[in-house]
C-alpha atoms as a PDB file:
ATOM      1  CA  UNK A   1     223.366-112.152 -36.193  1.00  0.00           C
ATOM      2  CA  UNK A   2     225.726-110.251 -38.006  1.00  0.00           C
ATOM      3  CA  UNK A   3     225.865-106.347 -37.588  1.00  0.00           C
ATOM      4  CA  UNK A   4     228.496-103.997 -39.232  1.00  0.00           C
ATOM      5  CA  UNK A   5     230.393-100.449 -38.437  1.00  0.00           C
ATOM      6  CA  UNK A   6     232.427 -98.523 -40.611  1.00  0.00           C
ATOM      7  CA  UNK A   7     235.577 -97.058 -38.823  1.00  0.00           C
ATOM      8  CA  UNK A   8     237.956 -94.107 -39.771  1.00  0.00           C
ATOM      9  CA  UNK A   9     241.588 -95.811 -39.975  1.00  0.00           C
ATOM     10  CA  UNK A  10     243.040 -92.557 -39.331  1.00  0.00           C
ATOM     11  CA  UNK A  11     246.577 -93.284 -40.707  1.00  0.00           C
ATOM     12  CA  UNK A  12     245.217 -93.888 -44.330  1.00  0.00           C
ATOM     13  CA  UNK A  13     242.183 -91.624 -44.177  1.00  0.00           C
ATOM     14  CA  UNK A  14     239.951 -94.179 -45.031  1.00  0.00           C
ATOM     15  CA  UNK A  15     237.678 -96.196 -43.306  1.00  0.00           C
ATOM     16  CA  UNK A  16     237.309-100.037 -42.722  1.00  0.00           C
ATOM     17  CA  UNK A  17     234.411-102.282 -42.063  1.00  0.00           C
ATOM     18  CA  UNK A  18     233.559-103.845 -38.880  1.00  0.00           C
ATOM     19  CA  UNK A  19     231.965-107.252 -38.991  1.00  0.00           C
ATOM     20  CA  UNK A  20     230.365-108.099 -35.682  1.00  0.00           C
ATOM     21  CA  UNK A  21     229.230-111.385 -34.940  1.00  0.00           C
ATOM     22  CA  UNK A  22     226.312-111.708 -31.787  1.00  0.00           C
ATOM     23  CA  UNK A  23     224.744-114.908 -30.078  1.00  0.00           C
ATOM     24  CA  UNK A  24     221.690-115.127 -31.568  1.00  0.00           C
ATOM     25  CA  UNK A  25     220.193-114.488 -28.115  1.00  0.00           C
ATOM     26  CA  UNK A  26     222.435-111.514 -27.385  1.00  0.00           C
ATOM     27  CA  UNK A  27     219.385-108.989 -26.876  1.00  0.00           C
ATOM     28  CA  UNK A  28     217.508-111.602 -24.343  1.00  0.00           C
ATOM     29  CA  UNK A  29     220.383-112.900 -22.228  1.00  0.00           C
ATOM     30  CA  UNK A  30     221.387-110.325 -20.413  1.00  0.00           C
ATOM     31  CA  UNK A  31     225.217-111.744 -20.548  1.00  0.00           C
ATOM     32  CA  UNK A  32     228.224-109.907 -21.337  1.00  0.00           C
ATOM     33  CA  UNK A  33     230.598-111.862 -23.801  1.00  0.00           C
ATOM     34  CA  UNK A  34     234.450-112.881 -24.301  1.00  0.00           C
ATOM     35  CA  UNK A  35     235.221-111.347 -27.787  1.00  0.00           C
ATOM     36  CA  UNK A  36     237.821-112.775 -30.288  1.00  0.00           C
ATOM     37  CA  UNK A  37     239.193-110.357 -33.276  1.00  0.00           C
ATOM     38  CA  UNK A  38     240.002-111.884 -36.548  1.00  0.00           C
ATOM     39  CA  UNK A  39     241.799-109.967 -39.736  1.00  0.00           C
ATOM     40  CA  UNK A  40     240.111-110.084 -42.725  1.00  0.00           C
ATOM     41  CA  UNK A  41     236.687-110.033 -41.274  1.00  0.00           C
ATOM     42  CA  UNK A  42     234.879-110.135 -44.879  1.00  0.00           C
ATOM     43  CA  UNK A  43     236.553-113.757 -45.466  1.00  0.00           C
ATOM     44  CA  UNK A  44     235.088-114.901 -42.146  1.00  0.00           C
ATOM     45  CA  UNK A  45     231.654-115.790 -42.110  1.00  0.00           C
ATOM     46  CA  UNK A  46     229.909-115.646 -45.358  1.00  0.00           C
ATOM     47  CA  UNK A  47     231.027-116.795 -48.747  1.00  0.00           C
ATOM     48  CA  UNK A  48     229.496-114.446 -50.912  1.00  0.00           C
ATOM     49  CA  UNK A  49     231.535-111.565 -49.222  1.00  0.00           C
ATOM     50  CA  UNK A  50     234.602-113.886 -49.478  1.00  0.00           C
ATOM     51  CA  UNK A  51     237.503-111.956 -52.015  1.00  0.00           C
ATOM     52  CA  UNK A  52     237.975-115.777 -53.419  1.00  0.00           C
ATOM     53  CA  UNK A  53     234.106-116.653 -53.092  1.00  0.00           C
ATOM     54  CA  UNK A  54     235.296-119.183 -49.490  1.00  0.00           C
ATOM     55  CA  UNK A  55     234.889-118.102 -46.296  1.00  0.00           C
ATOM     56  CA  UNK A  56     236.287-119.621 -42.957  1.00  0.00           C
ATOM     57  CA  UNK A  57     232.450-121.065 -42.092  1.00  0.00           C
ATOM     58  CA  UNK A  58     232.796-119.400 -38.651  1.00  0.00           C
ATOM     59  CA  UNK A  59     228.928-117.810 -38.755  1.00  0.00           C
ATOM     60  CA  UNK A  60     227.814-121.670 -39.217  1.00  0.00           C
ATOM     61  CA  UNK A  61     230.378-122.845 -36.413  1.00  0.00           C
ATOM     62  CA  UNK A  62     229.739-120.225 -33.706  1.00  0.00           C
ATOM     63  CA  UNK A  63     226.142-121.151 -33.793  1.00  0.00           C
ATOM     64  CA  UNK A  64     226.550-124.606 -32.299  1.00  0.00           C
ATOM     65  CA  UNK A  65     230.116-124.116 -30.837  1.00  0.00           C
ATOM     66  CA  UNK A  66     229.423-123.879 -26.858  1.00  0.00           C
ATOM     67  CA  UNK A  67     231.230-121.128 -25.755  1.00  0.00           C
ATOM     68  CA  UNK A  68     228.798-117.753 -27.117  1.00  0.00           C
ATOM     69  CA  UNK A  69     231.452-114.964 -27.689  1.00  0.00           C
ATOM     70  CA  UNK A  70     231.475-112.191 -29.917  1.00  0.00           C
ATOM     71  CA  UNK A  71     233.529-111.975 -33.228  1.00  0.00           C
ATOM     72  CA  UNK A  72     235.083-109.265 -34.942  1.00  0.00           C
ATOM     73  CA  UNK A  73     236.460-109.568 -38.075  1.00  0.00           C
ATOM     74  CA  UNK A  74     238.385-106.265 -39.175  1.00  0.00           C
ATOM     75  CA  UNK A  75     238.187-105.913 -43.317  1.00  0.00           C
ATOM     76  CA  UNK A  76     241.612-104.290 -44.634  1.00  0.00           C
ATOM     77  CA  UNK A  77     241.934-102.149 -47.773  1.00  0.00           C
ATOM     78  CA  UNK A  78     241.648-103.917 -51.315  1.00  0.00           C
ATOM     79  CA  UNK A  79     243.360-101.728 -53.192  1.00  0.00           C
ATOM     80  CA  UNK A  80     246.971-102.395 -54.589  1.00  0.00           C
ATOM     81  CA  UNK A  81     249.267-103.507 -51.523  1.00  0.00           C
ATOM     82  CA  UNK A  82     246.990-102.498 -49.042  1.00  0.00           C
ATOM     83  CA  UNK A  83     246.848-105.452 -47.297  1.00  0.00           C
ATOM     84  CA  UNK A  84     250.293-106.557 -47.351  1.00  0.00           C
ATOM     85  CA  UNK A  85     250.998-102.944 -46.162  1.00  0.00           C
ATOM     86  CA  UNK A  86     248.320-102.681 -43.191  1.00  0.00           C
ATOM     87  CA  UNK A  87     248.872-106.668 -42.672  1.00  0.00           C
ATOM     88  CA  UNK A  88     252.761-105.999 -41.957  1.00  0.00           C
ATOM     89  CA  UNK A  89     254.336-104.991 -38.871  1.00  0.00           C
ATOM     90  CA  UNK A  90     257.324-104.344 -40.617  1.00  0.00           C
ATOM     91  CA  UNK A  91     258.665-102.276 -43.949  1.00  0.00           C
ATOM     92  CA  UNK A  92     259.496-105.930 -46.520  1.00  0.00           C
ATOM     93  CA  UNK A  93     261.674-105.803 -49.511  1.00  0.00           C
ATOM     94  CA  UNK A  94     260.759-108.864 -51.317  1.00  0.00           C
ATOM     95  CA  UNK A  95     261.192-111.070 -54.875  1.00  0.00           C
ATOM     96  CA  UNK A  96     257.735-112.301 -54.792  1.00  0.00           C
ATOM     97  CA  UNK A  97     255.667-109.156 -53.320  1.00  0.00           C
ATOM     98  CA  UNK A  98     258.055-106.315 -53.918  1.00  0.00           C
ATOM     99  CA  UNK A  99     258.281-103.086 -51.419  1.00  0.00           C
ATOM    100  CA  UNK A 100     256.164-102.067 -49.062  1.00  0.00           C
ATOM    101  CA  UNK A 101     255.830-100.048 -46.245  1.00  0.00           C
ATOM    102  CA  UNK A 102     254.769-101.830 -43.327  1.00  0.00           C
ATOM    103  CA  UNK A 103     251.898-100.733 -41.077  1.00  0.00           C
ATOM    104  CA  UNK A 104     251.203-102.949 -38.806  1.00  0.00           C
ATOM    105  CA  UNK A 105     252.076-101.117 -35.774  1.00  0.00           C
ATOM    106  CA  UNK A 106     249.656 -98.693 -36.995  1.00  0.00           C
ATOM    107  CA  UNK A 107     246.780-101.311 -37.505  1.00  0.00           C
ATOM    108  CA  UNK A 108     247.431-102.883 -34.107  1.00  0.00           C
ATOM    109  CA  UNK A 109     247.037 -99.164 -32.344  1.00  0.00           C
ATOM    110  CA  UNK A 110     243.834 -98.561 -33.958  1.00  0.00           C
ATOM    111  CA  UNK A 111     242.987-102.011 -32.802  1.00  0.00           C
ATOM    112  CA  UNK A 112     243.729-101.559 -29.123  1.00  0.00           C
ATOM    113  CA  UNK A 113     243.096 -97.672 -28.898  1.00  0.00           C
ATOM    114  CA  UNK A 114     240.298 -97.417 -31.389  1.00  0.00           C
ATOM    115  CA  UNK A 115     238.511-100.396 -32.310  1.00  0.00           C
ATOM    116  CA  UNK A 116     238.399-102.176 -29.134  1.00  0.00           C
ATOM    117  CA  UNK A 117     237.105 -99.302 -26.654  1.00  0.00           C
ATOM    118  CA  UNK A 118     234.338 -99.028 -29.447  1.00  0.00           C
ATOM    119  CA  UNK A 119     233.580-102.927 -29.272  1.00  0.00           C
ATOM    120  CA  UNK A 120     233.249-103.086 -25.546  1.00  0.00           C
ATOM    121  CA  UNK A 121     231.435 -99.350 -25.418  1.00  0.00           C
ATOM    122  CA  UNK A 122     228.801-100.696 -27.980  1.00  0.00           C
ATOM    123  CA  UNK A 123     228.318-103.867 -26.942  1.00  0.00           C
ATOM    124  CA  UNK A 124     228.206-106.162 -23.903  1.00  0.00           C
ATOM    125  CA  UNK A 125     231.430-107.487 -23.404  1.00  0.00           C
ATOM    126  CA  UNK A 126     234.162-109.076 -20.890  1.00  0.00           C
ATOM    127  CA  UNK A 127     236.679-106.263 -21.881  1.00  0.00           C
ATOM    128  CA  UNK A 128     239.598-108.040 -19.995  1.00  0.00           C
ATOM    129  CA  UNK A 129     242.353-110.073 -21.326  1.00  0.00           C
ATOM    130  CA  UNK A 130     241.659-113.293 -20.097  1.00  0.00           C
ATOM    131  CA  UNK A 131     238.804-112.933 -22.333  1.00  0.00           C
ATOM    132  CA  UNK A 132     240.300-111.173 -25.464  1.00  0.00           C
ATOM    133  CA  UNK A 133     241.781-112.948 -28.101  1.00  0.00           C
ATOM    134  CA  UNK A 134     243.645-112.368 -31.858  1.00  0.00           C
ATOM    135  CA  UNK A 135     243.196-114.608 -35.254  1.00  0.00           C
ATOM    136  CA  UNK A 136     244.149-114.603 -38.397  1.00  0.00           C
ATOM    137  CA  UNK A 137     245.355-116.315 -41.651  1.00  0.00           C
ATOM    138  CA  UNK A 138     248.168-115.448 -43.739  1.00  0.00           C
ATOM    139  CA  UNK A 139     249.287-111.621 -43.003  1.00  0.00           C
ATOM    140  CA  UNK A 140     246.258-112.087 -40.840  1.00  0.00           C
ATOM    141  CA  UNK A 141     248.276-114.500 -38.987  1.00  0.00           C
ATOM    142  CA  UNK A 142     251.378-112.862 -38.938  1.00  0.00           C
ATOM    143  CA  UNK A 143     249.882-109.769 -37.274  1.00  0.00           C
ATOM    144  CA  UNK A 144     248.089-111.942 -34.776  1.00  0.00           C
ATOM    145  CA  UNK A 145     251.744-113.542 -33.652  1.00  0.00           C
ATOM    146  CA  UNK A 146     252.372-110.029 -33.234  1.00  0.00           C
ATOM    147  CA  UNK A 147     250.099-108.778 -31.119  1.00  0.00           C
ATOM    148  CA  UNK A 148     250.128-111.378 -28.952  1.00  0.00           C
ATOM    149  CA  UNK A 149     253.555-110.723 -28.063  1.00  0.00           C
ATOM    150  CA  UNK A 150     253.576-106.916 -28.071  1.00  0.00           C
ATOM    151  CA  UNK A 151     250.085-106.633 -27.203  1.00  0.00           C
ATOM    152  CA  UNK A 152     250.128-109.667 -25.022  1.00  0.00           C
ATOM    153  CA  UNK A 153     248.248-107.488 -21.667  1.00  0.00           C
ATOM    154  CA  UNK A 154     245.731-106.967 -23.869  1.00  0.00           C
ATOM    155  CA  UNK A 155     245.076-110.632 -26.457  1.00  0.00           C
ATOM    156  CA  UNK A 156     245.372-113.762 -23.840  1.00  0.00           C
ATOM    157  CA  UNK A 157     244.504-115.914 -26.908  1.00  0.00           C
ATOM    158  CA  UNK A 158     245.560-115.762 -30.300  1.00  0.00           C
ATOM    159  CA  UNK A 159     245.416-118.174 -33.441  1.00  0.00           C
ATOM    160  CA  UNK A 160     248.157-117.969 -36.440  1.00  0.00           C
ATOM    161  CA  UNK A 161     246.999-119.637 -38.976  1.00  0.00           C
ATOM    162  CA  UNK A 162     249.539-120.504 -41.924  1.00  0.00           C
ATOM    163  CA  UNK A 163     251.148-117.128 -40.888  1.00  0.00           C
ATOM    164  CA  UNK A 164     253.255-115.619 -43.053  1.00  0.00           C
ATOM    165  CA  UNK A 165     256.305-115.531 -40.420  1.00  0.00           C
ATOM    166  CA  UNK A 166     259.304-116.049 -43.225  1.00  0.00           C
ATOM    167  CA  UNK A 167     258.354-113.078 -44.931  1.00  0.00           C
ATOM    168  CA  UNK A 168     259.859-111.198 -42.204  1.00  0.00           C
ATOM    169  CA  UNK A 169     261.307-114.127 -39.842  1.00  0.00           C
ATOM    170  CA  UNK A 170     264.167-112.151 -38.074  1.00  0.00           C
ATOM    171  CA  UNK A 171     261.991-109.440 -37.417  1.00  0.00           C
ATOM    172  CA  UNK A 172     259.205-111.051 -36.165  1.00  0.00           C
ATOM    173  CA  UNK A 173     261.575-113.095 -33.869  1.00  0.00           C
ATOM    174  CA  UNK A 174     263.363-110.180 -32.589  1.00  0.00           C
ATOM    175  CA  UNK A 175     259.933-108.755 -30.813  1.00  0.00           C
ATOM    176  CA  UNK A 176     259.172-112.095 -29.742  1.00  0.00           C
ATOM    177  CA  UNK A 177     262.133-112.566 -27.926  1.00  0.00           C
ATOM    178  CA  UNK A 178     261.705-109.013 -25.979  1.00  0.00           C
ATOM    179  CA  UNK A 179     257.897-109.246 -24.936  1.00  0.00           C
ATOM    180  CA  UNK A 180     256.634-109.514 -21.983  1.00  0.00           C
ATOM    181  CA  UNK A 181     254.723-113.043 -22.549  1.00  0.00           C
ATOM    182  CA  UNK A 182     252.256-113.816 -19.709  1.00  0.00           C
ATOM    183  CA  UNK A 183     252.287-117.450 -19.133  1.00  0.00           C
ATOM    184  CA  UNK A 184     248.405-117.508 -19.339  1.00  0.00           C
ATOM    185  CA  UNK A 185     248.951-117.309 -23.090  1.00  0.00           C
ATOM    186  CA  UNK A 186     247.468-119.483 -25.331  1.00  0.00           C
ATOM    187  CA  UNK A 187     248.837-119.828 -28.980  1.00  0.00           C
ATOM    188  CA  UNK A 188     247.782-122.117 -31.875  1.00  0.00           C
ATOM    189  CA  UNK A 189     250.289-122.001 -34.949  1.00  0.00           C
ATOM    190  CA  UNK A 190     249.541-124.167 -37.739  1.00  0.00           C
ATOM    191  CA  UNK A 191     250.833-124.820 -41.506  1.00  0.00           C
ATOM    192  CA  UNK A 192     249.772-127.010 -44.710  1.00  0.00           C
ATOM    193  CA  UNK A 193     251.802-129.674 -45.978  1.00  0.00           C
ATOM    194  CA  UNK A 194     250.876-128.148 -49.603  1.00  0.00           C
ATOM    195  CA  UNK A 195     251.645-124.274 -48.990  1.00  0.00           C
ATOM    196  CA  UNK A 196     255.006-124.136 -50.175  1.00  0.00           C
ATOM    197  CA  UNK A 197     257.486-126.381 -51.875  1.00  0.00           C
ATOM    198  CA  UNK A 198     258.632-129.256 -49.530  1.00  0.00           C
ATOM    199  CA  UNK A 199     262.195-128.716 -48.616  1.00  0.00           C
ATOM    200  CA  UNK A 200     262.048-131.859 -46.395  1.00  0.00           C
ATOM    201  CA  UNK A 201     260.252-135.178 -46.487  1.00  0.00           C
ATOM    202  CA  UNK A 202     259.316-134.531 -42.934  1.00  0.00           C
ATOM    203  CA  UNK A 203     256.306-132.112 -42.985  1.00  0.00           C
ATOM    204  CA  UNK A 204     257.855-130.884 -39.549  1.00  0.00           C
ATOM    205  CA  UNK A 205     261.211-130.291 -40.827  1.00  0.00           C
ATOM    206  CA  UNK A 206     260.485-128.060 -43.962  1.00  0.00           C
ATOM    207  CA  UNK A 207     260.990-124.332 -43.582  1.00  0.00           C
ATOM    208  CA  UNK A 208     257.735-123.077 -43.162  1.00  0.00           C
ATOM    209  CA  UNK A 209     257.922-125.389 -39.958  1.00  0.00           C
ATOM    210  CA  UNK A 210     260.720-124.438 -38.232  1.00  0.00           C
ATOM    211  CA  UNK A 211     259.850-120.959 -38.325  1.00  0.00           C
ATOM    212  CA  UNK A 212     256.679-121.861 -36.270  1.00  0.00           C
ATOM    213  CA  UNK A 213     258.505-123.897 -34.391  1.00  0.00           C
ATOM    214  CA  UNK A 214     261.096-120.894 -33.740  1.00  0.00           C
ATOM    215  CA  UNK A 215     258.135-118.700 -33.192  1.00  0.00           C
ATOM    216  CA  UNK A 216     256.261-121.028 -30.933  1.00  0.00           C
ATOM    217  CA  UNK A 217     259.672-121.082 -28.726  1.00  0.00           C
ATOM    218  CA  UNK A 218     259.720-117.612 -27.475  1.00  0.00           C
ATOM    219  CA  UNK A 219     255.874-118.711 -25.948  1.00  0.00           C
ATOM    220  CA  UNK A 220     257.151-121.676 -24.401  1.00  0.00           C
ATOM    221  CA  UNK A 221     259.877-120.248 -22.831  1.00  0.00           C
ATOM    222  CA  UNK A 222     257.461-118.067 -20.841  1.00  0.00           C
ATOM    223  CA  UNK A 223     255.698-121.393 -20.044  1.00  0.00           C
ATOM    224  CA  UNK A 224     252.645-120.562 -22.218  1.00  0.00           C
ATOM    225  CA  UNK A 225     250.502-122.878 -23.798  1.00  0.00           C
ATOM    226  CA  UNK A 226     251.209-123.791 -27.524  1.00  0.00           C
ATOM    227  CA  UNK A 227     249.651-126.029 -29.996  1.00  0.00           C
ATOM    228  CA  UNK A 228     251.672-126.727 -33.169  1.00  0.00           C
ATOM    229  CA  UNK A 229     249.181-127.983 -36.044  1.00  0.00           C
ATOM    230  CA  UNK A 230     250.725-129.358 -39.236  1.00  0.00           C
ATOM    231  CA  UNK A 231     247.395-129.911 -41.733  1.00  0.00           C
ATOM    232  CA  UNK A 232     248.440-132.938 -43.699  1.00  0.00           C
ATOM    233  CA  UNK A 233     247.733-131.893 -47.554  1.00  0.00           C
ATOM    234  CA  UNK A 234     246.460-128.149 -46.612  1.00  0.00           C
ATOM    235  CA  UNK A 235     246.499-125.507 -48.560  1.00  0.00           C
ATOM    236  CA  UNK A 236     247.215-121.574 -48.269  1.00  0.00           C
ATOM    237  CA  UNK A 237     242.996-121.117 -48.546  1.00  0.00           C
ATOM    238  CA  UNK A 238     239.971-121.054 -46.555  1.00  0.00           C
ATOM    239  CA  UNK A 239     238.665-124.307 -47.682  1.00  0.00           C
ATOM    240  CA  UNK A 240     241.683-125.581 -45.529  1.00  0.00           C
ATOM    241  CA  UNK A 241     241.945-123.343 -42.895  1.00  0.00           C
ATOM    242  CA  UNK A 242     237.621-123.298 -42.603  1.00  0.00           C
ATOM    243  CA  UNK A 243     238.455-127.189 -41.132  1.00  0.00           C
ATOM    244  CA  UNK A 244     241.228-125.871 -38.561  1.00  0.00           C
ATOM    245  CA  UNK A 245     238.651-123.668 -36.560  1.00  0.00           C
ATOM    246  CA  UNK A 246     236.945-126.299 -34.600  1.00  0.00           C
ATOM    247  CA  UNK A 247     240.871-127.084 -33.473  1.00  0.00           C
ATOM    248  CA  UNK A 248     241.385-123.600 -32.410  1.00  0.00           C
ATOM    249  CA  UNK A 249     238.562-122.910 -31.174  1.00  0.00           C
ATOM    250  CA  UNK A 250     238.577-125.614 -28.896  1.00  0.00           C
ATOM    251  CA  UNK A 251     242.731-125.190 -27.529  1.00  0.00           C
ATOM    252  CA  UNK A 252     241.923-121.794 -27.230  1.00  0.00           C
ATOM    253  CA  UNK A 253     238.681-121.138 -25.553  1.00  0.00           C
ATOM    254  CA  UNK A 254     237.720-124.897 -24.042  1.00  0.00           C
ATOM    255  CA  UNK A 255     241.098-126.030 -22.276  1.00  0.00           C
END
């Protein structure tokens, strides 16, 4: 079942929709659930809510996938650069989007000081970290690399789907390379062959891959567990990345 909350995001003024996902038995079992937030929460489970009429399937998957967890996808603003904005963790000067301000940080505090304590005070839930983990697509991605290296005592888990790390590369690297990375981390990083232009006739070697691979370094060097997922002919959409959560979903919660 799918149940939704509107929250104040205080630093815009404006609130954002909650889209909780429950076990279909949640009200009978008497069990108290891992919980796994996602960014753009309206692309997640249904396509008629979709913004580009696909969503990532994961209603239809969590009902026969056999871990029962709750899911929370977080819906950003639609208006103008909201997204890039809120999606950001940094301010971003650039040819193809323009300026914005970055407010990420922002998002991820509402997230952990916010949105979270209301999560596990509403529902039953494993609030710990081994048990709490961070996905997203895009700028959804991005922020999820992000918080689970500056938020990594609270998101054990965290999936970065074609992330948008070379929008802000030596930024993102930077905080990487001074958090505090628990080695019971578990990362999945992934990338399309068809996103960008190919710089490389090695799908590994183009640009978009070595800045996962950079990314993925700062986790390994704490001795965390990394998957690196290059989708032969995938796209920068949900009909691609909709095939990519059974892989993540599996590396992250099943091994």
């Amino acid at each position: 079942m799918i149940q939704y909350h509107d929250m104040l995001f205080t630093e815009v003024g404006k609130n954002r929709r909650l889209h909780v996902y429950l076990p279909d038995d949640y009200y009978e079992s008497g069990e108290s659930y891992p919980v796994m937030y996602f960014f753009d929460g309206h692309n997640l489970f249904f396509d008629q809510a979709a913004t580009y009429g696909k969503s990532w399937g994961m209603y239809s998957f969590m009902q026969s996938f056999e871990k029962p967890m709750i899911i929370v996808g977080l819906e950003c603003g639609h208006e103008g650069n909201e997204r890039l904005s809120e999606y950001s963790p940094y301010d971003i000067k650039s040819p193809y989007f323009g300026q914005f301000k970055g407010l990420g940080y922002q998002t991820m505090q509402w997230i952990v000081e916010e949105v979270k304590p209301f999560i596990d005070a509403t529902y039953s839930t494993y609030p710990f970290r081994e048990a709490t983990a961070i996905g997203g697509s895009s700028m959804g991605g991005l922020m999820a690399l992000y918080a689970a290296g500056q938020y990594n005592h609270i998101f054990s888990k965290a999936a970065c789907v074609s992330s948008a790390i070379q929008l802000c590369l030596p930024q993102i690297t930077k905080d990487l390379s001074q958090s505090a990375i628990d080695s019971n981390t578990r990362i999945f990083l992934s990338w399309g062959t068809e996103e960008s232009s190919q710089d490389s006739d090695n799908s590994w070697q183009t640009a978009t891959a070595k800045a996962n691979k950079q990314a993925a370094r700062y986790f390994e060097n704490s001795q965390a567990a990394v998957t690196l997922y290059c989708q032969e002919g995938g796209r920068h959409s949900e009909v691609d990345w909709e095939k990519q959560v059974p892989l993540f979903m599996d590396f992250l919660w099943l091994h």
